[in-house]
N, C-alpha and C. Protein backbone atom coordinates (compact mmCIF):
# COMPACT_ATOMS: atom_id res chain seq x y z
N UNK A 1 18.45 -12.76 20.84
CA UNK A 1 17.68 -12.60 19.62
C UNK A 1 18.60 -12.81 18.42
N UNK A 2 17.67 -13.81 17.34
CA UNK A 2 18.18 -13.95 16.03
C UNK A 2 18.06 -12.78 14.94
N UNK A 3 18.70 -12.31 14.40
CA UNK A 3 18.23 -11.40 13.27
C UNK A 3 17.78 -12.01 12.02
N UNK A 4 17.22 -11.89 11.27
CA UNK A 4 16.67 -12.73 10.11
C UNK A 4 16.25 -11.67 8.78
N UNK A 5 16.23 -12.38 7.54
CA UNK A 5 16.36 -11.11 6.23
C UNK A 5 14.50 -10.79 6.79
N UNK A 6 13.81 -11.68 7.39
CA UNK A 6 12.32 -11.50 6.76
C UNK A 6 11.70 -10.97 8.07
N UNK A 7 12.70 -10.28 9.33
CA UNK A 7 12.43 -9.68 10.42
C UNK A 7 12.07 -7.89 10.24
N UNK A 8 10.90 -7.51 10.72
CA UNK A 8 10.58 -6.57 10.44
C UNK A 8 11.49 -5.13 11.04
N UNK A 9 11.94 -4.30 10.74
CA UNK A 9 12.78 -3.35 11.51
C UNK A 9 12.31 -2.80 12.18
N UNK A 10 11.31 -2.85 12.49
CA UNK A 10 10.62 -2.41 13.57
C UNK A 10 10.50 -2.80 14.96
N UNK A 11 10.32 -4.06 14.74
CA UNK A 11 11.09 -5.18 15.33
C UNK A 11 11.83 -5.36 16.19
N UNK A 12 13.22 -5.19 15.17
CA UNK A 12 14.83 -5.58 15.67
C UNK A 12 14.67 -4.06 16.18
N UNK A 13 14.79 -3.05 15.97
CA UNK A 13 15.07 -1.64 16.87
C UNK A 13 14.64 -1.76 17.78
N UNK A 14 12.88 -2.24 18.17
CA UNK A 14 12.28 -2.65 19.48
C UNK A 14 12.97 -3.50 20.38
N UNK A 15 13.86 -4.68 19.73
CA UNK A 15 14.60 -5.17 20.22
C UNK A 15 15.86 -4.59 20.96
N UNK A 16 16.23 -3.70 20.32
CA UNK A 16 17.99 -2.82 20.58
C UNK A 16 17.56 -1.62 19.86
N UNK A 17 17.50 -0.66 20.47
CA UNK A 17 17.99 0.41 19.96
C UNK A 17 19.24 0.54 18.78
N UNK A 18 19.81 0.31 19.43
CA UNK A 18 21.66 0.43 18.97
C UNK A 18 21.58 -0.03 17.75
N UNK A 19 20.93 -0.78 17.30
CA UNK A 19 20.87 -1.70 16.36
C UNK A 19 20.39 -0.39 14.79
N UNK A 20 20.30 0.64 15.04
CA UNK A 20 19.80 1.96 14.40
C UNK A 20 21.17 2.11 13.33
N UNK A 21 21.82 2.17 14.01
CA UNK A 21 23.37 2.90 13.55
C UNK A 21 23.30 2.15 12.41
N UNK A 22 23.04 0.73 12.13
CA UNK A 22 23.12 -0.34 10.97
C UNK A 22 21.85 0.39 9.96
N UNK A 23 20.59 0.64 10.02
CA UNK A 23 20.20 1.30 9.20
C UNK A 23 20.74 2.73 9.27
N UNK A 24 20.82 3.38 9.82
CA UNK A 24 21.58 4.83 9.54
C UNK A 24 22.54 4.74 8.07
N UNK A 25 23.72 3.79 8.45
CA UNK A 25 24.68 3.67 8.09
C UNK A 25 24.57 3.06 6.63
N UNK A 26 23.25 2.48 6.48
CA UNK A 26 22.89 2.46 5.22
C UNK A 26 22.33 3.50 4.38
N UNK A 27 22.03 4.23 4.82
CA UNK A 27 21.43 5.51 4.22
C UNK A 27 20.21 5.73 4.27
N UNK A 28 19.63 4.51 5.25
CA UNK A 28 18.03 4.30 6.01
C UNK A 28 17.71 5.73 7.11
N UNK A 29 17.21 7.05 6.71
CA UNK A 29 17.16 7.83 7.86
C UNK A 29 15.95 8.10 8.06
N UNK A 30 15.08 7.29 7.91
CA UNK A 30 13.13 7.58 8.23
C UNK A 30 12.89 6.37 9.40
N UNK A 31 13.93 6.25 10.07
CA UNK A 31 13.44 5.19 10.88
C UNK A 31 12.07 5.09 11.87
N UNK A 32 11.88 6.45 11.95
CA UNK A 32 10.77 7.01 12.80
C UNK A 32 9.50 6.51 11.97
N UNK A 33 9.39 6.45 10.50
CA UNK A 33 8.54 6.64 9.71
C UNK A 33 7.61 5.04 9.60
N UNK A 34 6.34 5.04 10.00
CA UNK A 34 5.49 4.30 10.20
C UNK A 34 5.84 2.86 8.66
N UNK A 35 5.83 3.48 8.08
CA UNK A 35 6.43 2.71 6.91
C UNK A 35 7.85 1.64 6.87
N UNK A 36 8.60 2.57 7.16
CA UNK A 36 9.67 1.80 7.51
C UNK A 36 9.96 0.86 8.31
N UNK A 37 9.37 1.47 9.68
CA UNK A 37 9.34 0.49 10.82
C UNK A 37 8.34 -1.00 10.16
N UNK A 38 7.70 -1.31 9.14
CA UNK A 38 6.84 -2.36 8.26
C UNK A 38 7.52 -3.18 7.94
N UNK A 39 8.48 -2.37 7.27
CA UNK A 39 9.31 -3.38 6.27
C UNK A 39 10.27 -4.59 6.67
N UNK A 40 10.42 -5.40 5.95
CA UNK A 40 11.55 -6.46 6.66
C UNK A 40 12.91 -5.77 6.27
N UNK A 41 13.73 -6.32 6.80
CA UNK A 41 14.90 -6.30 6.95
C UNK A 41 15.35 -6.37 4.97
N UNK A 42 15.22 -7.33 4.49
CA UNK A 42 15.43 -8.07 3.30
C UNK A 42 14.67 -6.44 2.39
N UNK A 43 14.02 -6.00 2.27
CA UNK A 43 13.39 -4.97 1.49
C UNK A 43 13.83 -3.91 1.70
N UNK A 44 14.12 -3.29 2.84
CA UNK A 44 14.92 -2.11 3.02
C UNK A 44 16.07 -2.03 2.21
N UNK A 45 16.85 -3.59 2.84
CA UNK A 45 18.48 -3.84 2.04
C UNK A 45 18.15 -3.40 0.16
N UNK A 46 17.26 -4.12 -0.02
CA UNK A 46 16.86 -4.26 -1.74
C UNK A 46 17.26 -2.71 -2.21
N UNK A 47 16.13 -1.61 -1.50
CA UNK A 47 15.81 0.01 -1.54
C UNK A 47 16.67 0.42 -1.96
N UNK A 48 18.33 0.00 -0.95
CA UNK A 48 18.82 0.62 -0.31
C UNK A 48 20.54 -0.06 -0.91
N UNK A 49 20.38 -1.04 -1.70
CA UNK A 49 21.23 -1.69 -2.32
C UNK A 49 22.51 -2.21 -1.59
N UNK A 50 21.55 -2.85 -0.34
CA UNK A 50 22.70 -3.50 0.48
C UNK A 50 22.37 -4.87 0.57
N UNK A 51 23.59 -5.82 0.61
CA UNK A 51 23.53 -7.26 0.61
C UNK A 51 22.83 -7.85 1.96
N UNK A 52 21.80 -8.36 1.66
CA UNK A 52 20.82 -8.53 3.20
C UNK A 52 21.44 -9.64 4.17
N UNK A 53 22.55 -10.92 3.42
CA UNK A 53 23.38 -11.41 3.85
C UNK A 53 24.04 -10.66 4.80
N UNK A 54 24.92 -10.44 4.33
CA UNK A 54 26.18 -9.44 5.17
C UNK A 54 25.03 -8.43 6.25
N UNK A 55 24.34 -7.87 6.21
CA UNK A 55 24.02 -6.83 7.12
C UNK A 55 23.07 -7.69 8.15
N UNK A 56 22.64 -8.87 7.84
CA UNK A 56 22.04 -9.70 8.62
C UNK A 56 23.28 -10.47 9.61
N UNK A 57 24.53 -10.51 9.20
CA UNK A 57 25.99 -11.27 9.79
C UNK A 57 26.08 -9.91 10.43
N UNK A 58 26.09 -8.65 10.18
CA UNK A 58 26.72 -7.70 10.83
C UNK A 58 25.90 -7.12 11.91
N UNK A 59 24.49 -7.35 12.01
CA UNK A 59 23.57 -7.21 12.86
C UNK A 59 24.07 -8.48 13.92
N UNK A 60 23.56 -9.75 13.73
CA UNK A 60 23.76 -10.62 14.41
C UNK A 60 25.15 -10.30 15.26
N UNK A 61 26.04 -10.59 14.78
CA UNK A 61 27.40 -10.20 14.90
C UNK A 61 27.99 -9.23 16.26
N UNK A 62 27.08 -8.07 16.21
CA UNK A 62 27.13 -7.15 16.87
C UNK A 62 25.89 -7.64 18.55
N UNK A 63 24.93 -8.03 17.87
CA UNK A 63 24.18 -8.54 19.14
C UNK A 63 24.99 -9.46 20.00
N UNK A 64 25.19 -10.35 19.25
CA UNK A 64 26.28 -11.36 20.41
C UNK A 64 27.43 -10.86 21.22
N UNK A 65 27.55 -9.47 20.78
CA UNK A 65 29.09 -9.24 21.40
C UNK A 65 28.38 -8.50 22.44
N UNK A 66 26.97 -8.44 22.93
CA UNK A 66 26.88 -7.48 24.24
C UNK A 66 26.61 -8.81 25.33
C-alpha cells in the first residue's frame, strides 16, 4: 500500500494498525472518533500543523520497511 495526502485515516489504520503512532505523534489522539477516522490524511496534517509531505514520506517510508 501507497499512502497518499487525500487517503482517508481511516483507511491507512485499517490498513496497519502501527501506522497510529504517526497520528499519535502528531498530537492526533481521537483516532477512535468517527470523525477523524473521515478525514484525509492532508486535513488532519492542516488541524494539526504538520507538513502532509513529510508525514506522507514518513508513513510510506515506514510501510516499506516491513
Amino acid at each position: 500500500m501507497t499512502v497518499t495526502k487525500d487517503m482517508l485515516i481511516g483507511d491507512i489504520l485499517d490498513a496497519d494498525r502501527e501506522t497510529a503512532q504517526f497520528f499519535l505523534n502528531m498530537g492526533m489522539h481521537c483516532l477512535g472518533c468517527p470523525s477523524a477516522r473521515g478525514e484525509t490524511l492532508e486535513m488532519a496534517c492542516a488541524v494539526h500543523g504538520v507538513d502532509v509531505d513529510e508525514m506522507v514520506e514518513e508513513i510510506n517510508t515506514f510501510l516499506a520497511s516491513k
